[in-house]
C-alpha atoms as a PDB file:
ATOM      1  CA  UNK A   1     -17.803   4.537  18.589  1.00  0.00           C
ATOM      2  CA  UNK A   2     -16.128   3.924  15.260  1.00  0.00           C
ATOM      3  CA  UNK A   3     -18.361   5.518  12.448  1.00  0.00           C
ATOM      4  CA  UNK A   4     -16.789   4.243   9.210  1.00  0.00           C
ATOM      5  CA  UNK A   5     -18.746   1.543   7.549  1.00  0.00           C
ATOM      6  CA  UNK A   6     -19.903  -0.563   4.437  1.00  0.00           C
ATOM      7  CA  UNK A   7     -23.412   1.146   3.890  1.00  0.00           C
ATOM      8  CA  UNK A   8     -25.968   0.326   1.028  1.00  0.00           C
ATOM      9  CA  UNK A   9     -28.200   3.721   2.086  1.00  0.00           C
ATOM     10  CA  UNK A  10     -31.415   1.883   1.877  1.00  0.00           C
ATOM     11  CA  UNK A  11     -33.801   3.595   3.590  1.00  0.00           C
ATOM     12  CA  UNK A  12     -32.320   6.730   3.965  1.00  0.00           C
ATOM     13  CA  UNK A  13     -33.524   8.019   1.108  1.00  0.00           C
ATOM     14  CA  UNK A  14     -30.352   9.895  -0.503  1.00  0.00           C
ATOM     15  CA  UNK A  15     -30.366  11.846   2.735  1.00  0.00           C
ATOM     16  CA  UNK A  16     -31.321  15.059   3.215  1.00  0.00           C
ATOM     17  CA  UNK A  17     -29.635  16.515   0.304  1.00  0.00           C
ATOM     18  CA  UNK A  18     -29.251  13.593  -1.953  1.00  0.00           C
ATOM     19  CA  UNK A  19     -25.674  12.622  -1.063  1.00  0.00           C
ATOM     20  CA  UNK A  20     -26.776   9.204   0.693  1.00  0.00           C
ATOM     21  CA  UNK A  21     -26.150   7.170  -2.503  1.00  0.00           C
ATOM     22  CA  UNK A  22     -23.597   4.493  -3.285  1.00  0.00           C
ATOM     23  CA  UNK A  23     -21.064   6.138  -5.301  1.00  0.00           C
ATOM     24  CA  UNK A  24     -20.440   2.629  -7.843  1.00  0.00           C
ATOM     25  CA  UNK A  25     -22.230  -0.143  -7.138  1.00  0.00           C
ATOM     26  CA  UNK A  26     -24.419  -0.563  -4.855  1.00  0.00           C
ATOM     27  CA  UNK A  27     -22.110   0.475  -1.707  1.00  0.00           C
ATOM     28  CA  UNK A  28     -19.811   2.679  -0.311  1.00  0.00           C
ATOM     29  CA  UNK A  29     -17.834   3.472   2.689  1.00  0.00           C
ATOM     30  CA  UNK A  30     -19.401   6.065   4.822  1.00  0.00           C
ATOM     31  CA  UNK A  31     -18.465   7.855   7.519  1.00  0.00           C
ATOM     32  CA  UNK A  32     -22.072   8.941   8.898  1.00  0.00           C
ATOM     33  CA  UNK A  33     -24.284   7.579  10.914  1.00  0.00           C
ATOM     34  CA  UNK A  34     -28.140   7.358  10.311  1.00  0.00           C
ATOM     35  CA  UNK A  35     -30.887   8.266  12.764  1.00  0.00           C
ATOM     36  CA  UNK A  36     -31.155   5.335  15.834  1.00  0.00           C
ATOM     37  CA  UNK A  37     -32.825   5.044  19.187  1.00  0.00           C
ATOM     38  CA  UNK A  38     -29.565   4.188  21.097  1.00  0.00           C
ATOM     39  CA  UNK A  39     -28.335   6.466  23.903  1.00  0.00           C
ATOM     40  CA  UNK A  40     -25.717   8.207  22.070  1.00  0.00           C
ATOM     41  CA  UNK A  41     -28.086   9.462  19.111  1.00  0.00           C
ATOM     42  CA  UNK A  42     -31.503  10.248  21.251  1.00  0.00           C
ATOM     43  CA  UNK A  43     -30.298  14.039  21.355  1.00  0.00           C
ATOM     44  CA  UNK A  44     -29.163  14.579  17.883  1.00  0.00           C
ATOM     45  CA  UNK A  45     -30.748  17.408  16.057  1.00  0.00           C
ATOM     46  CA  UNK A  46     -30.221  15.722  12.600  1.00  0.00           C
ATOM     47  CA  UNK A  47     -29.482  12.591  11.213  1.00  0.00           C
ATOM     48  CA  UNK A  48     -28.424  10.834   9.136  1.00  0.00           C
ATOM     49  CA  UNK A  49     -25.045  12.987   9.637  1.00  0.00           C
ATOM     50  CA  UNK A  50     -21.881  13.100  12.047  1.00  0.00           C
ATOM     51  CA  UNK A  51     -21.314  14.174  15.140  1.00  0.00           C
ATOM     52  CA  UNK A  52     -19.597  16.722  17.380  1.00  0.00           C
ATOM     53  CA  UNK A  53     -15.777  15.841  18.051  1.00  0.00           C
ATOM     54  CA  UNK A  54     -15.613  13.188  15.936  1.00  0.00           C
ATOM     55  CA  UNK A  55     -11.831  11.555  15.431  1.00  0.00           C
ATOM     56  CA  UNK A  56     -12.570   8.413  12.739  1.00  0.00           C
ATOM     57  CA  UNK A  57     -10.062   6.631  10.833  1.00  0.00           C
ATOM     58  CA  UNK A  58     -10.014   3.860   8.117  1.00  0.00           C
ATOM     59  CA  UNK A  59      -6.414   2.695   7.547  1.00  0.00           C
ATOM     60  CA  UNK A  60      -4.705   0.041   5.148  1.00  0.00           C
ATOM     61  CA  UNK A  61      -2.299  -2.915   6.193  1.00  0.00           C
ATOM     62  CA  UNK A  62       1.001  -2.053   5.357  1.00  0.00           C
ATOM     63  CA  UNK A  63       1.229  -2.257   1.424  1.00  0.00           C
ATOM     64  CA  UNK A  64       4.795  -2.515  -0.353  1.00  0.00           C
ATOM     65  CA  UNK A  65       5.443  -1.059  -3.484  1.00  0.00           C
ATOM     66  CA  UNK A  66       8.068  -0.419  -6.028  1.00  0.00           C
ATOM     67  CA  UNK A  67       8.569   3.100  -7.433  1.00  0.00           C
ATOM     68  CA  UNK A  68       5.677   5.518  -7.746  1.00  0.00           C
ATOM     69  CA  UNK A  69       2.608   4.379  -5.385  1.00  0.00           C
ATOM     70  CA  UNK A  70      -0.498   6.032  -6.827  1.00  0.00           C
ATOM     71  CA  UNK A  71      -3.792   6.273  -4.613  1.00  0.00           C
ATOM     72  CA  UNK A  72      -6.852   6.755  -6.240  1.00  0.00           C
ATOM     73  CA  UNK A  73     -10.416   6.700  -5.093  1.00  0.00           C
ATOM     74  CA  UNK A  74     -13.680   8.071  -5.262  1.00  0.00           C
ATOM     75  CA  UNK A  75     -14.965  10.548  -3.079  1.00  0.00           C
ATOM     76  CA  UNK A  76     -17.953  12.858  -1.932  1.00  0.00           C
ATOM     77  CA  UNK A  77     -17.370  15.224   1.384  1.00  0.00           C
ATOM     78  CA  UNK A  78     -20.043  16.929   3.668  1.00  0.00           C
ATOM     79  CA  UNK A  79     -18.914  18.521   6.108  1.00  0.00           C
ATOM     80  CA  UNK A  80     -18.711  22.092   8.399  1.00  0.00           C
ATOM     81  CA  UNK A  81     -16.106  24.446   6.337  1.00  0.00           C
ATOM     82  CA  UNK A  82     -12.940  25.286   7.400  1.00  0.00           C
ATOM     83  CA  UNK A  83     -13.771  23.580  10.762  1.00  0.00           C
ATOM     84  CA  UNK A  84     -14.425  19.835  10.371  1.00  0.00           C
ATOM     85  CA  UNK A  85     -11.900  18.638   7.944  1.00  0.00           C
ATOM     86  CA  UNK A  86     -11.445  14.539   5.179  1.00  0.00           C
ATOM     87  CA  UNK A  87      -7.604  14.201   5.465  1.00  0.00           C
ATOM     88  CA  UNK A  88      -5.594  11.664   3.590  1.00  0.00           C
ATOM     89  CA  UNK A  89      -2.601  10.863   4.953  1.00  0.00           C
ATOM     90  CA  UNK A  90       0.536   8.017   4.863  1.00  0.00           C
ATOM     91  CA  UNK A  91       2.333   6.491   7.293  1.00  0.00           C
ATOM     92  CA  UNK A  92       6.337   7.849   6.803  1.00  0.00           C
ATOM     93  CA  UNK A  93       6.842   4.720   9.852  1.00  0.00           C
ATOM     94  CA  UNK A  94       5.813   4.127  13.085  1.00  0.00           C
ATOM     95  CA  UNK A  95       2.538   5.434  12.479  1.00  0.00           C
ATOM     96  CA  UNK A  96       4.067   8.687  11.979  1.00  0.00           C
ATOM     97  CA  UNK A  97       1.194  10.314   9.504  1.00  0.00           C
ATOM     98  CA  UNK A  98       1.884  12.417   7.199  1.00  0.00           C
ATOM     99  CA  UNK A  99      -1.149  14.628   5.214  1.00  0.00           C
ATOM    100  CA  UNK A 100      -0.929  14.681   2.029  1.00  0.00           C
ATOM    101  CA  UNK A 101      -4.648  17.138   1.523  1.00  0.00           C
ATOM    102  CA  UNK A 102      -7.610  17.911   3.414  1.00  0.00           C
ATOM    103  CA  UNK A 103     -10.896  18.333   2.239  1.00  0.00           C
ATOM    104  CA  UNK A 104     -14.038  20.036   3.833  1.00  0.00           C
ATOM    105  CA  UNK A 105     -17.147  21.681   2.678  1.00  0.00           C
ATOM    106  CA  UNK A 106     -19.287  19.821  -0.147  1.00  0.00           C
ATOM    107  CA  UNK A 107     -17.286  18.252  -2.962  1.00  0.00           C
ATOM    108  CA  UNK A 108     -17.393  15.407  -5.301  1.00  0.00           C
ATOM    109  CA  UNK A 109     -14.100  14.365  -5.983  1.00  0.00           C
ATOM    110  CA  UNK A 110     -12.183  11.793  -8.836  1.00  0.00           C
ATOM    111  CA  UNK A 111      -8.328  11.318  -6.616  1.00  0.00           C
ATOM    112  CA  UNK A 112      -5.449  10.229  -7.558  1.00  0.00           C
ATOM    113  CA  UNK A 113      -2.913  11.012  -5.704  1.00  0.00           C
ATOM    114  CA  UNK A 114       1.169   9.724  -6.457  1.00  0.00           C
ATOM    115  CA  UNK A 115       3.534   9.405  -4.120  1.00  0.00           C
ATOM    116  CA  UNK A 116       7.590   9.055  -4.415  1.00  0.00           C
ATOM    117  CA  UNK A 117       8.492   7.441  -0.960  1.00  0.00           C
ATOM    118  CA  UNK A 118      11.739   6.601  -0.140  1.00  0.00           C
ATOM    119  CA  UNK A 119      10.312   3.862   2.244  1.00  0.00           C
ATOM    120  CA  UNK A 120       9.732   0.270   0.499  1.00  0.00           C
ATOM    121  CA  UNK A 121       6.081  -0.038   2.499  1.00  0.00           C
ATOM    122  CA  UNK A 122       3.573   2.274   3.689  1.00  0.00           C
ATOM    123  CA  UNK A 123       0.067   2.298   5.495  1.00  0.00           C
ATOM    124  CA  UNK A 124      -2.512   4.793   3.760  1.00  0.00           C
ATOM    125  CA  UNK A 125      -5.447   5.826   5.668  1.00  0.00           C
ATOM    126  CA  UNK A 126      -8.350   8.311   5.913  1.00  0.00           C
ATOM    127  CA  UNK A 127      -9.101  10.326   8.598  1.00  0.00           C
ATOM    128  CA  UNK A 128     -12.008  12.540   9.611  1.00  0.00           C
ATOM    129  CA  UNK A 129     -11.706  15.317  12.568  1.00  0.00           C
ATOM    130  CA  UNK A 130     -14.804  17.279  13.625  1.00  0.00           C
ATOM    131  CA  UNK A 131     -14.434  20.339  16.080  1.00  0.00           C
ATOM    132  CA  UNK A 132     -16.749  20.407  19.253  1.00  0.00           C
ATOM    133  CA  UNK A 133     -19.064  22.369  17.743  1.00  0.00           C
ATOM    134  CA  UNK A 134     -21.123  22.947  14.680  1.00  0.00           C
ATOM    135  CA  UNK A 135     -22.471  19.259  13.497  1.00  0.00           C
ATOM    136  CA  UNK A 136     -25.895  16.982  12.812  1.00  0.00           C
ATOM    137  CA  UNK A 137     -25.526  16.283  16.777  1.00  0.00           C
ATOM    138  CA  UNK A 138     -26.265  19.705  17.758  1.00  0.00           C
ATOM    139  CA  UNK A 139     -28.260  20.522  14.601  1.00  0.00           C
ATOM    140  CA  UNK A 140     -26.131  23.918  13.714  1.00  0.00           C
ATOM    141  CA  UNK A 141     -24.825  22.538  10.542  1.00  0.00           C
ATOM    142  CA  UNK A 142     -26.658  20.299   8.450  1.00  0.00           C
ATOM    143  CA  UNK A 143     -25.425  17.454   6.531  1.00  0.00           C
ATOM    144  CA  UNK A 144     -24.901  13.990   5.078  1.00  0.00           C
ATOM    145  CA  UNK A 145     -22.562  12.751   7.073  1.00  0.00           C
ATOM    146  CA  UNK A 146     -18.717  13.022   6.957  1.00  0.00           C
ATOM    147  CA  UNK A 147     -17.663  11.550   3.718  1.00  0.00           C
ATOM    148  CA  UNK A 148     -18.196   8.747   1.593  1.00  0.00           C
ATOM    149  CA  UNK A 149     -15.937   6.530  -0.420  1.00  0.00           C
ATOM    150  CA  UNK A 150     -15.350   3.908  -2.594  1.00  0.00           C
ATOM    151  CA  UNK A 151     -13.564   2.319  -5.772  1.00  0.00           C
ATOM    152  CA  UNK A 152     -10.065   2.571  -4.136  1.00  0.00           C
ATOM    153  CA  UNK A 153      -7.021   1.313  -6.190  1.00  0.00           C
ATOM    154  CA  UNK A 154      -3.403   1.328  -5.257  1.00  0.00           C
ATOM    155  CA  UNK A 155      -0.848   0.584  -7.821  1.00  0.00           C
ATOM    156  CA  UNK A 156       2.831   1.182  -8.571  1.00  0.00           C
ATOM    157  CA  UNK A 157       5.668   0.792 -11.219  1.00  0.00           C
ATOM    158  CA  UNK A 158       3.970  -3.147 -10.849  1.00  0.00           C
ATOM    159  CA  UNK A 159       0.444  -2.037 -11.566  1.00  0.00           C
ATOM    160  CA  UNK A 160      -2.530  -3.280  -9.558  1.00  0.00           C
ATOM    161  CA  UNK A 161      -1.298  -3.757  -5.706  1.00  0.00           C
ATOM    162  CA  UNK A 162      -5.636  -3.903  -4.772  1.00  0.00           C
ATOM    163  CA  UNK A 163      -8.729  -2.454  -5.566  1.00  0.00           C
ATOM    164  CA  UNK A 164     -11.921  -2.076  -3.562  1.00  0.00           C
ATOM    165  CA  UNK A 165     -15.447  -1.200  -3.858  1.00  0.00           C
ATOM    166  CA  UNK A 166     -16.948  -3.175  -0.555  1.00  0.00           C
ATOM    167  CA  UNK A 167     -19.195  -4.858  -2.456  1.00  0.00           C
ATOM    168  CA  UNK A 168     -18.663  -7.993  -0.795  1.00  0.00           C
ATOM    169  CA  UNK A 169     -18.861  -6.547   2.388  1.00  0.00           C
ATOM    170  CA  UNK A 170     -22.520  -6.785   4.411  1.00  0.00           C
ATOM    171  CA  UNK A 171     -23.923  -2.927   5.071  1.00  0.00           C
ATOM    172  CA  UNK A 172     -22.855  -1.849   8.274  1.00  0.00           C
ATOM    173  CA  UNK A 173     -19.736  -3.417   8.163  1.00  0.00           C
ATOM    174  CA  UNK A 174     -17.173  -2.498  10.563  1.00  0.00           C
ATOM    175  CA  UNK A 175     -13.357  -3.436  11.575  1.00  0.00           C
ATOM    176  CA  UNK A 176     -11.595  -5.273   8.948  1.00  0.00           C
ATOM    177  CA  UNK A 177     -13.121  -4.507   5.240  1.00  0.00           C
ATOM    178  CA  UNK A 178     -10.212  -6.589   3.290  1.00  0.00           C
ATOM    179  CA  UNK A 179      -6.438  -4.710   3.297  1.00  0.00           C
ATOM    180  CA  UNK A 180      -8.427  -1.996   5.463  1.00  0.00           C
ATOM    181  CA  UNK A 181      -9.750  -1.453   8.555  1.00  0.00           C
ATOM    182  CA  UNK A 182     -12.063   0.970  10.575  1.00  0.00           C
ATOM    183  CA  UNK A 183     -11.393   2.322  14.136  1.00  0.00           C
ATOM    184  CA  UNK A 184     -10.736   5.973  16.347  1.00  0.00           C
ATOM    185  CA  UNK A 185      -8.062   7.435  17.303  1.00  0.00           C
ATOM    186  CA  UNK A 186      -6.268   6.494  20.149  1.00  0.00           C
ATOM    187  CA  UNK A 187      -7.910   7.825  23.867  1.00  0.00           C
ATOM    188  CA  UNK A 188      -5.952  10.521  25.859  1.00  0.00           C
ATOM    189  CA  UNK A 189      -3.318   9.459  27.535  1.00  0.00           C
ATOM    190  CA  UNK A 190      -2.028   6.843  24.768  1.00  0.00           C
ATOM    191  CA  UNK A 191       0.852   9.441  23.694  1.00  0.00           C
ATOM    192  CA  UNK A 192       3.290  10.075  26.425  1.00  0.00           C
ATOM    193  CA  UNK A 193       6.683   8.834  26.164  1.00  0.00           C
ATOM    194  CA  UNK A 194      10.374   9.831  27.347  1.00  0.00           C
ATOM    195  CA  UNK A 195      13.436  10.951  24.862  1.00  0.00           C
ATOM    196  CA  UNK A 196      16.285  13.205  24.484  1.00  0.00           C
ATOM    197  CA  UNK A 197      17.508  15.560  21.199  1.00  0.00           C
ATOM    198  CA  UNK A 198      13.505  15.296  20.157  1.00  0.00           C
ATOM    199  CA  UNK A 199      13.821  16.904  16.438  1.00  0.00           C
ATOM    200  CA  UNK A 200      10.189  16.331  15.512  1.00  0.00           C
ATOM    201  CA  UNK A 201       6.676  15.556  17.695  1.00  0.00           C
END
């Protein structure tokens, strides 16, 4: 299922170590889940939290820019060390990601990140990976879910390209949250292809 969401926390109350909590406003994206009666969450250990092999991705249309894109947003992270990992990456074309960091562990982070492209348009887009192991699910590592974040702004040698907060957003919004949009990774199979002289993956 696709985890990222608008989420207002009510109810949760901060979670079980006070993370749960809209980080301006009065919402954030999450990627977490809180406790539920459904099939998939009736043998977690803990929750609110995320899960074992978890492969979640919010990504941006394509955005233009001129000169220097910078990327900043909010952020707090939650998750296994070392094994379950926040990436932010860009799209160099074709969907061909590129990281630009990771982050794992606890951390409340301030971002801005700047990149010098040569491409004229780019798709930006986080992405959390959890090992099979280790998680809420199975109760061996206890947290408040993957990450959460909010007040995202893009600009570039223009100035504001779009900012968001998802405060107009209902909680538990899913799918398309304006310029971005929630989802998995692709299933197996989705990668095969045929080519010669392959440089690169």
């Amino acid at each position: 299922d696709t985890f990222f969401h608008v989420d207002d926390f009510a109810g949760l109350g901060g979670g079980d170590f006070g993370r749960l909590v809209a980080l301006e406003g009065t919402k954030s994206l999450w990627c977490g889940t809180p406790p539920g009666s459904d099939f998939y969450m009736c043998s977690w250990f803990n929750a609110p939290g995320y899960g074992n092999s978890w492969n979640q991705i919010c990504y941006s249309d394509a955005i233009p820019f001129t000169g220097i894109l910078t990327w900043s947003f909010s952020a707090v992270i939650d998750s296994e060390p070392d094994w379950d990992f926040t990436l932010i990456e860009y799209d160099a074309g074709d969907n061909n990601w590129v990281e630009i960091t990771r982050y794992d562990g606890v951390d409340t982070l301030a971002v801005s990140e700047q990149l010098l492209l040569s491409q004229a348009a780019t798709k930006l887009r986080y992405h959390f990976i959890a090992d099979g192991a280790w998680s809420d699910q199975d109760g061996l590592y206890d947290t408040d879910g993957a990450c959460i974040i909010d007040e995202i702004s893009i600009t570039d040698a223009g100035g504001l390209i779009d900012y968001e907060d998802f405060e107009s957003f209902a909680s538990g919004a899913q799918g398309t949250l304006g310029i971005w949009h929630t989802t998995i990774e692709d299933a197996f199979g989705a990668y095969a292809g045929l080519a010669n002289n392959l440089v690169d993956k």
